[in-house]
Protein backbone atom coordinates (compact mmCIF):
# COMPACT_ATOMS: atom_id res chain seq x y z
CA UNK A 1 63.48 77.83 120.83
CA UNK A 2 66.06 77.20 118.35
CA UNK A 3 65.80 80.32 116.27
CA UNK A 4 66.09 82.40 119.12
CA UNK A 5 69.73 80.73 119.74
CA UNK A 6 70.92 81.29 116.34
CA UNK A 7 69.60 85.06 116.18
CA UNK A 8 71.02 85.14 119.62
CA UNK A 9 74.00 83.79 118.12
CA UNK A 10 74.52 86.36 115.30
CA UNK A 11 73.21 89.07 117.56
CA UNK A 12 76.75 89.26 118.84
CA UNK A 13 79.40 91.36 117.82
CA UNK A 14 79.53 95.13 115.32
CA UNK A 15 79.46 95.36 111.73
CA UNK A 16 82.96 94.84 112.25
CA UNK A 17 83.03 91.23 113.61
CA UNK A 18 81.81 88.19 112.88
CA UNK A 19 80.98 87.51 116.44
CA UNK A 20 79.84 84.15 116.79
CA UNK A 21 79.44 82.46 112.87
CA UNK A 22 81.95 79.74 113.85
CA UNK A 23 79.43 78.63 116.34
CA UNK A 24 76.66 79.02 113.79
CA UNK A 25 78.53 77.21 110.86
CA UNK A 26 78.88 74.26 113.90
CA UNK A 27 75.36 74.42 115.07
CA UNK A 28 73.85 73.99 110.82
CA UNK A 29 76.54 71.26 110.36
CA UNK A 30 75.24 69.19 113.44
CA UNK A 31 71.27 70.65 112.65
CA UNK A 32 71.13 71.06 108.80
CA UNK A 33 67.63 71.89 108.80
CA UNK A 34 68.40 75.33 110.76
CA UNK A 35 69.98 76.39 107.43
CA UNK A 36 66.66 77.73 106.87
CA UNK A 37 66.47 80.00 109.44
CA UNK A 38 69.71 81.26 108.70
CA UNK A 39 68.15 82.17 105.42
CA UNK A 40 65.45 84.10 107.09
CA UNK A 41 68.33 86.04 108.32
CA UNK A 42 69.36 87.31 106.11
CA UNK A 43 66.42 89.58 106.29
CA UNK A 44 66.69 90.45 109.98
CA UNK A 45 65.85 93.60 111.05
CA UNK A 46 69.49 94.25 112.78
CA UNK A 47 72.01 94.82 110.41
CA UNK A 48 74.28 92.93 112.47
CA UNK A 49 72.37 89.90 112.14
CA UNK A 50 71.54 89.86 108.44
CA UNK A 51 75.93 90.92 108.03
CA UNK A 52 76.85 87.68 109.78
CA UNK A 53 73.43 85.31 108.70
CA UNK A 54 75.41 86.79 105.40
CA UNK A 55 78.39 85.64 106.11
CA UNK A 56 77.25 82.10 107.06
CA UNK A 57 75.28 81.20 104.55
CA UNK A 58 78.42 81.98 102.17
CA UNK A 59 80.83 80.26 104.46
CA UNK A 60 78.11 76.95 104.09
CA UNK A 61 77.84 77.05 101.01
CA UNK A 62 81.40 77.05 100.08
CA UNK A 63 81.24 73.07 100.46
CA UNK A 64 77.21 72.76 100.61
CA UNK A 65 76.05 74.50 97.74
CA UNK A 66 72.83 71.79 97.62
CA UNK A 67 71.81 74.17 100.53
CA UNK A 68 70.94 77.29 98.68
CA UNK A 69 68.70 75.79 96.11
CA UNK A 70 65.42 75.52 97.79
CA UNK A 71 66.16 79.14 98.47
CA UNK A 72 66.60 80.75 95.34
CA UNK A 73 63.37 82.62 94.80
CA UNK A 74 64.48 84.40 98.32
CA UNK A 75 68.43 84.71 97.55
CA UNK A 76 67.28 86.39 94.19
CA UNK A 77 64.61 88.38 95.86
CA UNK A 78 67.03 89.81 98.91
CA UNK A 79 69.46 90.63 95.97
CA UNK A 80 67.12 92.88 94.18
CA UNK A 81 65.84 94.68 97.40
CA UNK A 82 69.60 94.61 99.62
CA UNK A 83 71.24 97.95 100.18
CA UNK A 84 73.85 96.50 103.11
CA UNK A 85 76.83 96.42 101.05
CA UNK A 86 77.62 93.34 103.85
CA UNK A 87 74.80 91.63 102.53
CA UNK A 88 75.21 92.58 98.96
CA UNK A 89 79.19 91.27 99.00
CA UNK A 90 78.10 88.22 100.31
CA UNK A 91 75.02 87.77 98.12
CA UNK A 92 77.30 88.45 95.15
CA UNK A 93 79.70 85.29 96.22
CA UNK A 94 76.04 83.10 96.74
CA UNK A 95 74.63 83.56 93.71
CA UNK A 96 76.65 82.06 91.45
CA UNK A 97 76.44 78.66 93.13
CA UNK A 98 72.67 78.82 92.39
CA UNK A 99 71.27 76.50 89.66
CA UNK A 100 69.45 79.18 87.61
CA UNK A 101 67.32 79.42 84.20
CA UNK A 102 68.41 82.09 81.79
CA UNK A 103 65.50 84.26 83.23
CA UNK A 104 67.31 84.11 86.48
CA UNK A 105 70.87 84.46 85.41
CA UNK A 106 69.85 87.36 83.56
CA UNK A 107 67.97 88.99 86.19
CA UNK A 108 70.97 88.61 88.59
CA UNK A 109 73.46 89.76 86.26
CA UNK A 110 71.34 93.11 85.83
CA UNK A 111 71.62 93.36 89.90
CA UNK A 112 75.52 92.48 89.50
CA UNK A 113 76.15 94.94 87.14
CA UNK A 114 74.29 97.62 89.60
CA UNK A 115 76.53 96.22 92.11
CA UNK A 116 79.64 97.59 90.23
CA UNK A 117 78.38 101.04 91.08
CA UNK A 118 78.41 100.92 94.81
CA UNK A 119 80.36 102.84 97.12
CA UNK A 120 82.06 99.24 98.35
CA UNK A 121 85.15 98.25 96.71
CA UNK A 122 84.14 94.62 98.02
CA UNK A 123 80.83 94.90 97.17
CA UNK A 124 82.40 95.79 93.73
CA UNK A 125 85.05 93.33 93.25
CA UNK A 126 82.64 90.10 94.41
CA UNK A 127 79.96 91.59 92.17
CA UNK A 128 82.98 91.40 89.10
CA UNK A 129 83.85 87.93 90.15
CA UNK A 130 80.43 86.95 90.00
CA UNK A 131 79.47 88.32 86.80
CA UNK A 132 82.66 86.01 85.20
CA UNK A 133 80.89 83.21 87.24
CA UNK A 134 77.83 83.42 85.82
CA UNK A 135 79.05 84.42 81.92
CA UNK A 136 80.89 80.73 81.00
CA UNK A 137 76.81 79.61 80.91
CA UNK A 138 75.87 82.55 78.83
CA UNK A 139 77.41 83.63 75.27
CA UNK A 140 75.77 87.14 75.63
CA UNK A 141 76.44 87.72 78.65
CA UNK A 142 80.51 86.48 78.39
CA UNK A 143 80.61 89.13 75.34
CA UNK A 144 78.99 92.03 77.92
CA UNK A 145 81.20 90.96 80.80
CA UNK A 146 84.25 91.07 79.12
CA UNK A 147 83.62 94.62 77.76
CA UNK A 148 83.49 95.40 81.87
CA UNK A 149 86.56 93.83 83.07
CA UNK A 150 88.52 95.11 80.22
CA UNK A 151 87.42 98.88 80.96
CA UNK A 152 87.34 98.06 84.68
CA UNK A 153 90.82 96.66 84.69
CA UNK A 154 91.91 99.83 83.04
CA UNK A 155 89.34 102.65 84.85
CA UNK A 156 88.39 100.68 88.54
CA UNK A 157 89.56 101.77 91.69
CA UNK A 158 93.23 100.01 92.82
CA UNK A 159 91.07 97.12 94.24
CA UNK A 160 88.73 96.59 91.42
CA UNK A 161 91.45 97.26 88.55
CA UNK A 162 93.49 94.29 90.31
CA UNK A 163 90.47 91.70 90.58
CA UNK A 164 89.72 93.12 86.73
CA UNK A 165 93.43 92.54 85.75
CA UNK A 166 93.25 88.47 87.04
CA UNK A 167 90.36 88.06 85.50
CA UNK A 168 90.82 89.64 82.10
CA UNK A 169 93.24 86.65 81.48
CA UNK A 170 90.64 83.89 81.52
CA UNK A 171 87.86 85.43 79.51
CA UNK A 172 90.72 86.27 76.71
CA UNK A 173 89.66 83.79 73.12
């Protein structure tokens, strides 16, 4: 069965590694409709898996954004529920390359902004970049992110404070 190879596949490896995603990203390139699957794993049961079915779906979607769409309801969904801070720094590069309705941008801003609290400086700095992302499509939400990145880029952590400082310059009238 094919979704035993690809949990087989991301099986592989610590928290640590990425194990075997380059073979993954290969298999869904020659097998598209796998991508589903990969989406499923997202909510794997082994942290390892759901890290890494993380990380693929983020590397795909880079170039094959298309991909994500008939997944939104569950992208949106694992965002809300998602205490991995793997999972939640790649979720916060994912969901801006949804297509979403106010409703949903809003909703995933809320998460975002929750995101800024975590103990991950990644999980932190993604979840900053994301918010900018999703606030050129959204007047009220550009004035509320910009408020962030200006007290981030003075108050963050080292890491945060530097992502906050490059992107203070492009949400500047």
């Amino acid at each position: 069965m094919v979704m035993s190879e690809l949990i087989t596949k991301l099986e592989e490896g610590d928290l640590r590694s990425v194990g075997r995603v380059p073979e993954v990203l290969s298999m869904i390139a020659d097998q598209p409709h796998l991508f589903s699957e990969l989406i499923q794993a997202m909510a794997h049961p082994n942290p390892g898996v759901r890290m890494r079915a993380s990380d693929a779906v983020e590397k795909i979607s880079r170039t094959k954004p298309e991909y994500l769409q008939p997944h939104k309801s569950f992208l949106l969904d694992q965002m809300m529920e998602v205490y991995q801070q793997e999972v939640r720094w790649h979720l916060a590069q994912i969901v801006p390359r949804l297509e979403l309705s106010p409703e949903e941008r809003s909703r995933a801003a809320d998460k975002l902004f929750s995101f800024l609290d975590d103990s991950s400086k990644i999980v932190q700095t993604n979840a900053l970049q994301a918010l900018v992302d999703l606030a050129w499509e959204d007047d009220d939400l550009f004035s509320k992110v910009r408020v962030e990145v200006k007290r981030l880029a003075d108050t963050g952590s080292p890491a945060v404070s530097n992502r906050a400082g490059k992107l203070l310059p492009l949400l500047e009238d």
